[in-house]
PDB file of N, CA and C in Angstrom:
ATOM      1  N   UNK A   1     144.382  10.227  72.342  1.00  0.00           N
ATOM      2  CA  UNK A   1     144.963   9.874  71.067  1.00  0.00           C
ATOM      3  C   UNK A   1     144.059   8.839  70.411  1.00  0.00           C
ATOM      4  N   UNK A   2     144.163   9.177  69.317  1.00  0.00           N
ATOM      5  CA  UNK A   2     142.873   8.216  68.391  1.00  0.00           C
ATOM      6  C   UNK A   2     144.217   7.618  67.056  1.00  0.00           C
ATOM      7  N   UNK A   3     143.436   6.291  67.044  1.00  0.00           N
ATOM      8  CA  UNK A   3     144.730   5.563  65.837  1.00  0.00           C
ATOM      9  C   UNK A   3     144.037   4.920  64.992  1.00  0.00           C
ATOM     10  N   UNK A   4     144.446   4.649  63.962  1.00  0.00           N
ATOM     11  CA  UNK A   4     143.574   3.810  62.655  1.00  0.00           C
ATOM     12  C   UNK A   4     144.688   2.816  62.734  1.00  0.00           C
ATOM     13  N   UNK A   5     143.834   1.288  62.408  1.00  0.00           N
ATOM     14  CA  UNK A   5     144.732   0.402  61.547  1.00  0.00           C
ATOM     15  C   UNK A   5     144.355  -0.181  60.378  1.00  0.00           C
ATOM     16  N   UNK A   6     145.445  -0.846  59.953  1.00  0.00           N
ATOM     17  CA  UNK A   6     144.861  -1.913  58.530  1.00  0.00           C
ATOM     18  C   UNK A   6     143.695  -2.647  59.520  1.00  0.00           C
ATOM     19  N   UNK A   7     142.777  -3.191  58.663  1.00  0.00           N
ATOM     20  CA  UNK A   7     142.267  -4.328  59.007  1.00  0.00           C
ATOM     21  C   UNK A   7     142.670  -5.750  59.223  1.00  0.00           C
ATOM     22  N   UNK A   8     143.760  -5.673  58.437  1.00  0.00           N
ATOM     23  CA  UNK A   8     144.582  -7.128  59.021  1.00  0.00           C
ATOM     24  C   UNK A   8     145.156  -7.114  60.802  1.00  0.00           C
ATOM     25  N   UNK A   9     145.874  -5.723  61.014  1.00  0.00           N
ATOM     26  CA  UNK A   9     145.961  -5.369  61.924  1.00  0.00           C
ATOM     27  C   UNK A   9     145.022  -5.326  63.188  1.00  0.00           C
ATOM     28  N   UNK A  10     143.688  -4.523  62.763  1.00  0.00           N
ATOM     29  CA  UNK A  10     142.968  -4.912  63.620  1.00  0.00           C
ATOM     30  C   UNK A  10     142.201  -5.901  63.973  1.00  0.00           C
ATOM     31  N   UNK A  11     142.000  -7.144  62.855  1.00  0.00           N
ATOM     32  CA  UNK A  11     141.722  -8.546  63.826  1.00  0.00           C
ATOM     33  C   UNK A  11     142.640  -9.102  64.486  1.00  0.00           C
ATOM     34  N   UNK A  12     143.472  -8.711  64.275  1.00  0.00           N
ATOM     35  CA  UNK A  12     145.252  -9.349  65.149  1.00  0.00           C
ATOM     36  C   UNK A  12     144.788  -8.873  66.714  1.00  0.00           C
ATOM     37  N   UNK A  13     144.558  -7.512  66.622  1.00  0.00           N
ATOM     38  CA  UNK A  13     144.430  -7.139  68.155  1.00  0.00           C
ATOM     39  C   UNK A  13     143.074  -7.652  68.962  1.00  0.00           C
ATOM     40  N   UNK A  14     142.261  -7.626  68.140  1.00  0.00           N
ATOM     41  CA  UNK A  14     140.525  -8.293  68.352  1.00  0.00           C
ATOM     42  C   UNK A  14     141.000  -9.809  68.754  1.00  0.00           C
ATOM     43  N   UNK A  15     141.423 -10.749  67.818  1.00  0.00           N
ATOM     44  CA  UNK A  15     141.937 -11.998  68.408  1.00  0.00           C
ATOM     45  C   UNK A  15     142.816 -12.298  69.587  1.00  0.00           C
ATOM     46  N   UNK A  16     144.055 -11.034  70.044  1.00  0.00           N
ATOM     47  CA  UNK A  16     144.389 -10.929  70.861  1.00  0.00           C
ATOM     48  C   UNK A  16     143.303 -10.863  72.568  1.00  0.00           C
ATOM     49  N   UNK A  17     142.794  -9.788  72.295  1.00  0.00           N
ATOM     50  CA  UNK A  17     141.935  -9.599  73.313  1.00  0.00           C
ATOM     51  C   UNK A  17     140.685 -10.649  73.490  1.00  0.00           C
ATOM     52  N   UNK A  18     139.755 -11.457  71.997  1.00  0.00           N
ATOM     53  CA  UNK A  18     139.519 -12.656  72.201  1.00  0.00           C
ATOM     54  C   UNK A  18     139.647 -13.671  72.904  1.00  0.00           C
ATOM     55  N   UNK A  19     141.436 -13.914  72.879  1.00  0.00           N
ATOM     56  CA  UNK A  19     141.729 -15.241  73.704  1.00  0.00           C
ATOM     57  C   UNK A  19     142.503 -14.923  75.054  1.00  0.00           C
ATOM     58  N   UNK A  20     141.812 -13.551  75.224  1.00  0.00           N
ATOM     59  CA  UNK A  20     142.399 -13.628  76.619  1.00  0.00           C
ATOM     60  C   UNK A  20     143.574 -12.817  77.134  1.00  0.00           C
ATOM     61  N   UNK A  21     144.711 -12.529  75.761  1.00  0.00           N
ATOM     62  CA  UNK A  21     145.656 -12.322  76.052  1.00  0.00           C
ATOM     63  C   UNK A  21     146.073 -10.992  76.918  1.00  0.00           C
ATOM     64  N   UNK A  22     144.945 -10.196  76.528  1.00  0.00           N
ATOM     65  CA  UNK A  22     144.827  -8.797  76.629  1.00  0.00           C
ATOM     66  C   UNK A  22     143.555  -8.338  76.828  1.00  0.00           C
ATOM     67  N   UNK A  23     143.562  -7.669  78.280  1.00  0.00           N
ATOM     68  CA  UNK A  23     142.187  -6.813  78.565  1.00  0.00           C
ATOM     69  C   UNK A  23     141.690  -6.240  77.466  1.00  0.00           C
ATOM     70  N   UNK A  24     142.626  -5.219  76.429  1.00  0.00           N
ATOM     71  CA  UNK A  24     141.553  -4.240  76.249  1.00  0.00           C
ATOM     72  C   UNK A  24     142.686  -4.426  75.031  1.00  0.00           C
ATOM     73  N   UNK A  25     142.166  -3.720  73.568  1.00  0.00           N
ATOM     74  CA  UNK A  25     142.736  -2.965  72.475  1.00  0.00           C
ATOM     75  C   UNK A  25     143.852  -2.073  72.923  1.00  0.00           C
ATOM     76  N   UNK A  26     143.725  -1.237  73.665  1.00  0.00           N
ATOM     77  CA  UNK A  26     144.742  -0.399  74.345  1.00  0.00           C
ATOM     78  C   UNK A  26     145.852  -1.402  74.428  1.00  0.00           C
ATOM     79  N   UNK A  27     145.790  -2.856  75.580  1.00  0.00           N
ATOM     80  CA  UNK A  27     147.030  -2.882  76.176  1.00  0.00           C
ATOM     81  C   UNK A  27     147.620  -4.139  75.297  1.00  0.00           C
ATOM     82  N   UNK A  28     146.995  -4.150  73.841  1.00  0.00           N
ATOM     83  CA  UNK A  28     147.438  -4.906  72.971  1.00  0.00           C
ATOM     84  C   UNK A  28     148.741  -3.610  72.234  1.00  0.00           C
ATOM     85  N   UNK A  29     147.977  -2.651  72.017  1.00  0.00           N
ATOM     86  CA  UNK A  29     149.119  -1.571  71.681  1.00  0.00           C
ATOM     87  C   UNK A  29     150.033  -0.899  72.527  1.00  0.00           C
ATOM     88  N   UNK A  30     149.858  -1.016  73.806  1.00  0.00           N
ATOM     89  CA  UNK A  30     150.860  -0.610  74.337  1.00  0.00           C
ATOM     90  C   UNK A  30     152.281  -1.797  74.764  1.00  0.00           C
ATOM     91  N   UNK A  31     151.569  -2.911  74.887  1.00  0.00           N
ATOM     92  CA  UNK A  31     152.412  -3.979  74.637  1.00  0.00           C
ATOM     93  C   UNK A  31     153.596  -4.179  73.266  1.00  0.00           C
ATOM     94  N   UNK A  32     152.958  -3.976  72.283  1.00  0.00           N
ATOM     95  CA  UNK A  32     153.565  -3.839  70.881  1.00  0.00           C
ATOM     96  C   UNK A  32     154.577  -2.604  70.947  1.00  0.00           C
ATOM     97  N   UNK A  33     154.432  -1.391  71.564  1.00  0.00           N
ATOM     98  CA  UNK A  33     155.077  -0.142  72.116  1.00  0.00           C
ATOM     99  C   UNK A  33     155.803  -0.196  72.661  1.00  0.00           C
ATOM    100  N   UNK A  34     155.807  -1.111  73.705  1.00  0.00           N
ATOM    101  CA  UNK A  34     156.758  -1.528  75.205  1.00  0.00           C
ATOM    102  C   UNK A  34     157.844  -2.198  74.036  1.00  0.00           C
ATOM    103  N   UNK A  35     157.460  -3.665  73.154  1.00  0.00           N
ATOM    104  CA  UNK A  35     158.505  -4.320  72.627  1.00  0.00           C
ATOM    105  C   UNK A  35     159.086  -3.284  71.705  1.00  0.00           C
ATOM    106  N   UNK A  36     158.686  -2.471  70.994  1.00  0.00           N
ATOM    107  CA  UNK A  36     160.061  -1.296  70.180  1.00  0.00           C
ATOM    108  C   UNK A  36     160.400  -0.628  71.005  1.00  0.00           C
ATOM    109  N   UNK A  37     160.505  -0.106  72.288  1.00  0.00           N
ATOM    110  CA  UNK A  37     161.367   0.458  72.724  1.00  0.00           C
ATOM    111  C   UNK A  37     162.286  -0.326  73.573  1.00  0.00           C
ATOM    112  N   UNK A  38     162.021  -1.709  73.943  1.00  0.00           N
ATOM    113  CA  UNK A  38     163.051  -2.583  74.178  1.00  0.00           C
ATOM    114  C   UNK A  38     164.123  -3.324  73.341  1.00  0.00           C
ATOM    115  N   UNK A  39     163.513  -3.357  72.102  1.00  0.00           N
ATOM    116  CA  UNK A  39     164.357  -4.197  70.892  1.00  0.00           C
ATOM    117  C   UNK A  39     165.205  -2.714  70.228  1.00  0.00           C
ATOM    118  N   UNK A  40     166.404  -2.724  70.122  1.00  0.00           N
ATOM    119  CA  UNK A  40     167.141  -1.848  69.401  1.00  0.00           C
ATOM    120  C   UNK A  40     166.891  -2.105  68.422  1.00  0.00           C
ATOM    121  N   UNK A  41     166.742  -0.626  67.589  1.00  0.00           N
ATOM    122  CA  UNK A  41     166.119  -0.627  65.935  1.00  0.00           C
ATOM    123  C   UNK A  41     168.064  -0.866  65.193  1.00  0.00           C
ATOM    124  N   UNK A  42     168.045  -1.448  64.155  1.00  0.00           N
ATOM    125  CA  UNK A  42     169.047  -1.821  63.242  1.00  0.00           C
ATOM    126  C   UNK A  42     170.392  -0.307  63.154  1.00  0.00           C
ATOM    127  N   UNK A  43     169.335   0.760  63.302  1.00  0.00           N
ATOM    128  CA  UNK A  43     170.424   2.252  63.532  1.00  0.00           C
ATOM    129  C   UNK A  43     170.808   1.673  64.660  1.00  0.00           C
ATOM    130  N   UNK A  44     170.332   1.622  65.731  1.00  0.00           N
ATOM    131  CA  UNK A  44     171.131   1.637  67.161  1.00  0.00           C
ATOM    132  C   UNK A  44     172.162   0.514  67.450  1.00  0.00           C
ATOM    133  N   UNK A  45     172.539  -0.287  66.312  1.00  0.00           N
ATOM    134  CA  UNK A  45     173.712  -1.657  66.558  1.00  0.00           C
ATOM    135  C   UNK A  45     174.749  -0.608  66.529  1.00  0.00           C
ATOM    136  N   UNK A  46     176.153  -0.909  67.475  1.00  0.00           N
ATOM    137  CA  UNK A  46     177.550  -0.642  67.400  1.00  0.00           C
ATOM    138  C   UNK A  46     177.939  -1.461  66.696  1.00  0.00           C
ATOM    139  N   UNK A  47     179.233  -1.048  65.984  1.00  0.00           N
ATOM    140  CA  UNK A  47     179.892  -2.078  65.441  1.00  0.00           C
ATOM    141  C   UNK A  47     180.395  -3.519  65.965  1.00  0.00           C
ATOM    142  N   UNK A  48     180.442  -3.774  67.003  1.00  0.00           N
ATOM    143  CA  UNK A  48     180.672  -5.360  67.429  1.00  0.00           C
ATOM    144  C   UNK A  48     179.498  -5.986  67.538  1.00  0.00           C
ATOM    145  N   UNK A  49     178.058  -5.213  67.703  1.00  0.00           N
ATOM    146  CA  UNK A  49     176.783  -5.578  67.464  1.00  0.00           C
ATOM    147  C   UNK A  49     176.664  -6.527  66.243  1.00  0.00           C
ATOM    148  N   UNK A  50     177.369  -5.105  65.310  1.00  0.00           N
ATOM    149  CA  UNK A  50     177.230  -5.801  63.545  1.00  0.00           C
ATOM    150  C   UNK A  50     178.030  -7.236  63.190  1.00  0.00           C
ATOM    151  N   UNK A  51     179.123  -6.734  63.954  1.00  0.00           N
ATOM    152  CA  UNK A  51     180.274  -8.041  63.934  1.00  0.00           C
ATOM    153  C   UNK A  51     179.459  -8.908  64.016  1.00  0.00           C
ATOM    154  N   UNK A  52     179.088  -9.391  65.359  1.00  0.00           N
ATOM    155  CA  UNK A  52     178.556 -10.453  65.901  1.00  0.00           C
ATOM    156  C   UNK A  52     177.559 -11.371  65.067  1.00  0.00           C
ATOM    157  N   UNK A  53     176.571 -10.251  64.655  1.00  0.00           N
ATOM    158  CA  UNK A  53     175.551 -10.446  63.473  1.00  0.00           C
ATOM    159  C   UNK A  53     176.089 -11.256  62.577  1.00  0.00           C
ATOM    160  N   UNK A  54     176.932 -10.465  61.923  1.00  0.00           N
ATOM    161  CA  UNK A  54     177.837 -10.960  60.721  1.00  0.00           C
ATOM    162  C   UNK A  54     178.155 -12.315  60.773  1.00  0.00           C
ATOM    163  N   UNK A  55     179.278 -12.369  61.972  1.00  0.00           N
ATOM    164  CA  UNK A  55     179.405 -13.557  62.495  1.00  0.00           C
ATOM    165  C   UNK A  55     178.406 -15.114  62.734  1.00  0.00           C
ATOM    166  N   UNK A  56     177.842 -14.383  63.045  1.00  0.00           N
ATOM    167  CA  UNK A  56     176.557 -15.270  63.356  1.00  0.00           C
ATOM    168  C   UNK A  56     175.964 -16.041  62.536  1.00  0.00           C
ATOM    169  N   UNK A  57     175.726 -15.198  60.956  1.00  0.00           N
ATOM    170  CA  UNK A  57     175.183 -15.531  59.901  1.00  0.00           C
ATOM    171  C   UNK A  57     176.436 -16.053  58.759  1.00  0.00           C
ATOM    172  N   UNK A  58     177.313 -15.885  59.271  1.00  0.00           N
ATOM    173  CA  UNK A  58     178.518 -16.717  58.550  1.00  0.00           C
ATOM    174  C   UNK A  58     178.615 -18.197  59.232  1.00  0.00           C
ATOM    175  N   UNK A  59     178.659 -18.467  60.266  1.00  0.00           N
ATOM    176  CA  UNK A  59     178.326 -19.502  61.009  1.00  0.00           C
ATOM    177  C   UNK A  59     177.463 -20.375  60.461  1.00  0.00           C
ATOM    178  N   UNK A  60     175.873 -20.049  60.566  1.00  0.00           N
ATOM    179  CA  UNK A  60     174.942 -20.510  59.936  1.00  0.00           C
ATOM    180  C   UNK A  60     174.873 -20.603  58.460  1.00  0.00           C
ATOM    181  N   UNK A  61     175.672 -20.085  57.749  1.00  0.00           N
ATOM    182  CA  UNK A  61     176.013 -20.089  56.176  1.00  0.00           C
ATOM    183  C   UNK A  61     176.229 -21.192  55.983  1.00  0.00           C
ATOM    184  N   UNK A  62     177.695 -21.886  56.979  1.00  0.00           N
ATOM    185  CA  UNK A  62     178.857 -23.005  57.038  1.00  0.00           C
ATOM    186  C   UNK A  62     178.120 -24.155  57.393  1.00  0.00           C
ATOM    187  N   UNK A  63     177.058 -24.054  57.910  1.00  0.00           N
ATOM    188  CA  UNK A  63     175.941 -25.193  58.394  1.00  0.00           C
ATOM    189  C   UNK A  63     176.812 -25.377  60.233  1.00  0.00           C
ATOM    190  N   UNK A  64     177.386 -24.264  60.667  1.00  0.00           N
ATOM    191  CA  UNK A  64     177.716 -24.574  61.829  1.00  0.00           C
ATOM    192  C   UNK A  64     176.348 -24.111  63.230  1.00  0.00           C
ATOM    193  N   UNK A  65     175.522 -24.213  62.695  1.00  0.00           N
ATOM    194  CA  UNK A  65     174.202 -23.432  63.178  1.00  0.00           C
ATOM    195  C   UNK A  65     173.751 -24.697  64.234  1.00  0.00           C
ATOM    196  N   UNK A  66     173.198 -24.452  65.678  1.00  0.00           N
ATOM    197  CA  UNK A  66     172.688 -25.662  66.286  1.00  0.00           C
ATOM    198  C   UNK A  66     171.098 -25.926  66.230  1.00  0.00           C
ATOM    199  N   UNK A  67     170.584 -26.889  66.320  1.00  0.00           N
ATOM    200  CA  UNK A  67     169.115 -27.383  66.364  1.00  0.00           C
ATOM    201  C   UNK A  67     168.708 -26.462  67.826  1.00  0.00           C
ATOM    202  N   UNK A  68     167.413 -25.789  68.135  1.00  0.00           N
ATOM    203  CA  UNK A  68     166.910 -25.822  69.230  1.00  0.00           C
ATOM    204  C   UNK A  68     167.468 -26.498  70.580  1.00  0.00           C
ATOM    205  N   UNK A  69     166.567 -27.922  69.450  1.00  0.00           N
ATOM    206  CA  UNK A  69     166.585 -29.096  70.694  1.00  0.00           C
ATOM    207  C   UNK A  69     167.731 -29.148  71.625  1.00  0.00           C
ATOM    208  N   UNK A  70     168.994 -28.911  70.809  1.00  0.00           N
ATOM    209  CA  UNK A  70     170.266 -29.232  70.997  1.00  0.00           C
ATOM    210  C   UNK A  70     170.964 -28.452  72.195  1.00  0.00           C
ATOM    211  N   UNK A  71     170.162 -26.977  71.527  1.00  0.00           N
ATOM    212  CA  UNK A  71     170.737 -26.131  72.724  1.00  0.00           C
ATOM    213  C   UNK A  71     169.703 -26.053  73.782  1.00  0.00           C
ATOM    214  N   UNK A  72     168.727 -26.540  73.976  1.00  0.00           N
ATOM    215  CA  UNK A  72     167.576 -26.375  75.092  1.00  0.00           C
ATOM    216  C   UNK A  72     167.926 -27.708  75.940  1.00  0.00           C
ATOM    217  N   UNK A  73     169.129 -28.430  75.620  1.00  0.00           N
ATOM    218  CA  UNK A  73     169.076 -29.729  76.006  1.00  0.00           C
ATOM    219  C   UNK A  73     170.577 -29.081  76.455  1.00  0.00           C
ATOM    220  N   UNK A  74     171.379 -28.528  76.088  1.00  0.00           N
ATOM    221  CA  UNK A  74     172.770 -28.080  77.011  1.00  0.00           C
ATOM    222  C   UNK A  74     172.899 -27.113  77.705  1.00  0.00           C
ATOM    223  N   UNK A  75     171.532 -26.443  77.504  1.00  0.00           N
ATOM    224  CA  UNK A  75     171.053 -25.264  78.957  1.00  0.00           C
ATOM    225  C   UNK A  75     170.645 -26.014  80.269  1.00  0.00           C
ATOM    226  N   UNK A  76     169.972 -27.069  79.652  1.00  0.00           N
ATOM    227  CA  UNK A  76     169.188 -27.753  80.655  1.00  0.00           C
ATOM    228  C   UNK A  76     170.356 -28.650  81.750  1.00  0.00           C
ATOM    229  N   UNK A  77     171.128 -29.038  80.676  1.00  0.00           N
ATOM    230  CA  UNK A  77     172.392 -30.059  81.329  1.00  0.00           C
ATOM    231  C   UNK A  77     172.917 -28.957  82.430  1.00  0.00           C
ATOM    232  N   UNK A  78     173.495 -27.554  81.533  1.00  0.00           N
ATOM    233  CA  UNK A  78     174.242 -26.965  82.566  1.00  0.00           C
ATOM    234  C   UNK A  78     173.501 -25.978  83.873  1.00  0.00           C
ATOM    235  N   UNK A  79     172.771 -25.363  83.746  1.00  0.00           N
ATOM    236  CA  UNK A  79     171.463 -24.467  84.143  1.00  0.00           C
ATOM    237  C   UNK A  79     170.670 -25.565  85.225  1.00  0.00           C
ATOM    238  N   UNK A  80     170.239 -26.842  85.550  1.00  0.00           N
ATOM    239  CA  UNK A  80     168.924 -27.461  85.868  1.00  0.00           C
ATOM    240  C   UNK A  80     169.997 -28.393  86.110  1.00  0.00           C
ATOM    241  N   UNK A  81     171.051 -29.223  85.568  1.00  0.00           N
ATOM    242  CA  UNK A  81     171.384 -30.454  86.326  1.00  0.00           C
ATOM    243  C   UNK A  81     170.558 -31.493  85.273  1.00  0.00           C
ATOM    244  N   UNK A  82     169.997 -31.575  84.379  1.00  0.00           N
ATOM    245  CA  UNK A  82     169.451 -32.721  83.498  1.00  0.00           C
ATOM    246  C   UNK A  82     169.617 -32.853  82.497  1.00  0.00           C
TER     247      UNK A  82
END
Protein backbone atom coordinates (compact mmCIF):
# COMPACT_ATOMS: atom_id res chain seq x y z
CA UNK A 1 0.00 0.00 0.00
CA UNK A 2 1.35 3.37 -1.05
CA UNK A 3 -0.21 6.74 0.74
CA UNK A 4 0.19 10.46 0.02
CA UNK A 5 0.05 13.17 2.63
CA UNK A 6 -0.36 16.93 3.07
CA UNK A 7 2.91 18.23 3.70
CA UNK A 8 1.99 19.54 6.96
CA UNK A 9 1.29 16.02 7.67
CA UNK A 10 4.30 14.73 6.52
CA UNK A 11 6.78 16.79 8.63
CA UNK A 12 4.60 15.76 11.63
CA UNK A 13 5.63 12.15 10.90
CA UNK A 14 9.43 13.11 9.81
CA UNK A 15 9.63 15.02 13.28
CA UNK A 16 8.10 12.12 14.85
CA UNK A 17 10.63 9.66 13.68
CA UNK A 18 13.38 12.60 14.17
CA UNK A 19 13.04 12.59 17.88
CA UNK A 20 13.00 9.23 18.32
CA UNK A 21 9.54 8.55 18.81
CA UNK A 22 9.16 6.17 16.05
CA UNK A 23 11.40 3.78 14.08
CA UNK A 24 10.10 4.26 10.84
CA UNK A 25 7.17 6.46 8.87
CA UNK A 26 5.25 3.23 8.85
CA UNK A 27 4.93 2.90 12.67
CA UNK A 28 4.11 6.61 12.95
CA UNK A 29 0.95 5.55 10.81
CA UNK A 30 0.14 2.64 12.18
CA UNK A 31 0.19 4.13 15.59
CA UNK A 32 -2.28 6.97 14.43
CA UNK A 33 -4.45 3.67 13.06
CA UNK A 34 -4.17 1.76 16.30
CA UNK A 35 -5.61 5.24 18.12
CA UNK A 36 -8.98 5.31 15.64
CA UNK A 37 -9.76 2.09 16.15
CA UNK A 38 -9.50 2.45 19.89
CA UNK A 39 -11.27 5.88 20.31
CA UNK A 40 -15.07 5.42 19.38
CA UNK A 41 -15.98 7.66 16.43
CA UNK A 42 -19.05 10.18 17.64
CA UNK A 43 -21.61 7.46 15.50
CA UNK A 44 -20.59 4.78 17.92
CA UNK A 45 -21.79 6.84 21.41
CA UNK A 46 -25.09 5.13 23.03
CA UNK A 47 -27.29 7.26 24.44
CA UNK A 48 -25.97 7.43 28.12
CA UNK A 49 -22.59 7.98 26.27
CA UNK A 50 -24.39 11.24 24.95
CA UNK A 51 -25.98 11.85 28.34
CA UNK A 52 -22.88 11.83 30.08
CA UNK A 53 -21.28 14.15 27.44
CA UNK A 54 -24.08 16.41 27.80
CA UNK A 55 -23.76 16.27 31.30
CA UNK A 56 -20.39 16.89 31.45
CA UNK A 57 -20.45 20.00 29.41
CA UNK A 58 -23.35 21.38 31.42
CA UNK A 59 -21.22 21.00 34.44
CA UNK A 60 -18.39 22.85 32.94
CA UNK A 61 -20.90 25.53 31.54
CA UNK A 62 -21.90 26.16 35.53
CA UNK A 63 -18.10 26.66 36.22
CA UNK A 64 -18.51 23.31 38.20
CA UNK A 65 -15.44 21.97 36.13
CA UNK A 66 -12.14 20.90 38.34
CA UNK A 67 -8.46 22.25 37.78
CA UNK A 68 -6.07 19.29 36.75
CA UNK A 69 -4.02 20.01 39.62
CA UNK A 70 -6.97 19.40 41.77
CA UNK A 71 -7.85 16.17 40.50
CA UNK A 72 -4.18 14.77 40.08
CA UNK A 73 -3.85 15.76 43.71
CA UNK A 74 -7.20 13.57 44.87
CA UNK A 75 -6.05 10.58 42.77
CA UNK A 76 -2.90 10.85 44.37
CA UNK A 77 -4.49 11.24 48.02
CA UNK A 78 -6.73 8.24 47.26
CA UNK A 79 -4.70 5.87 44.68
CA UNK A 80 -0.78 6.48 46.31
CA UNK A 81 -1.58 7.52 49.98
CA UNK A 82 -0.19 11.34 49.39
Amino acid sequence: MSISLRPELKRFVEDQVRAGKFASPEEVVEAGLARLMLDPAPDDLDEDDRAAIAESEAQIARGEDLDWSQVSAALRRKYLGK
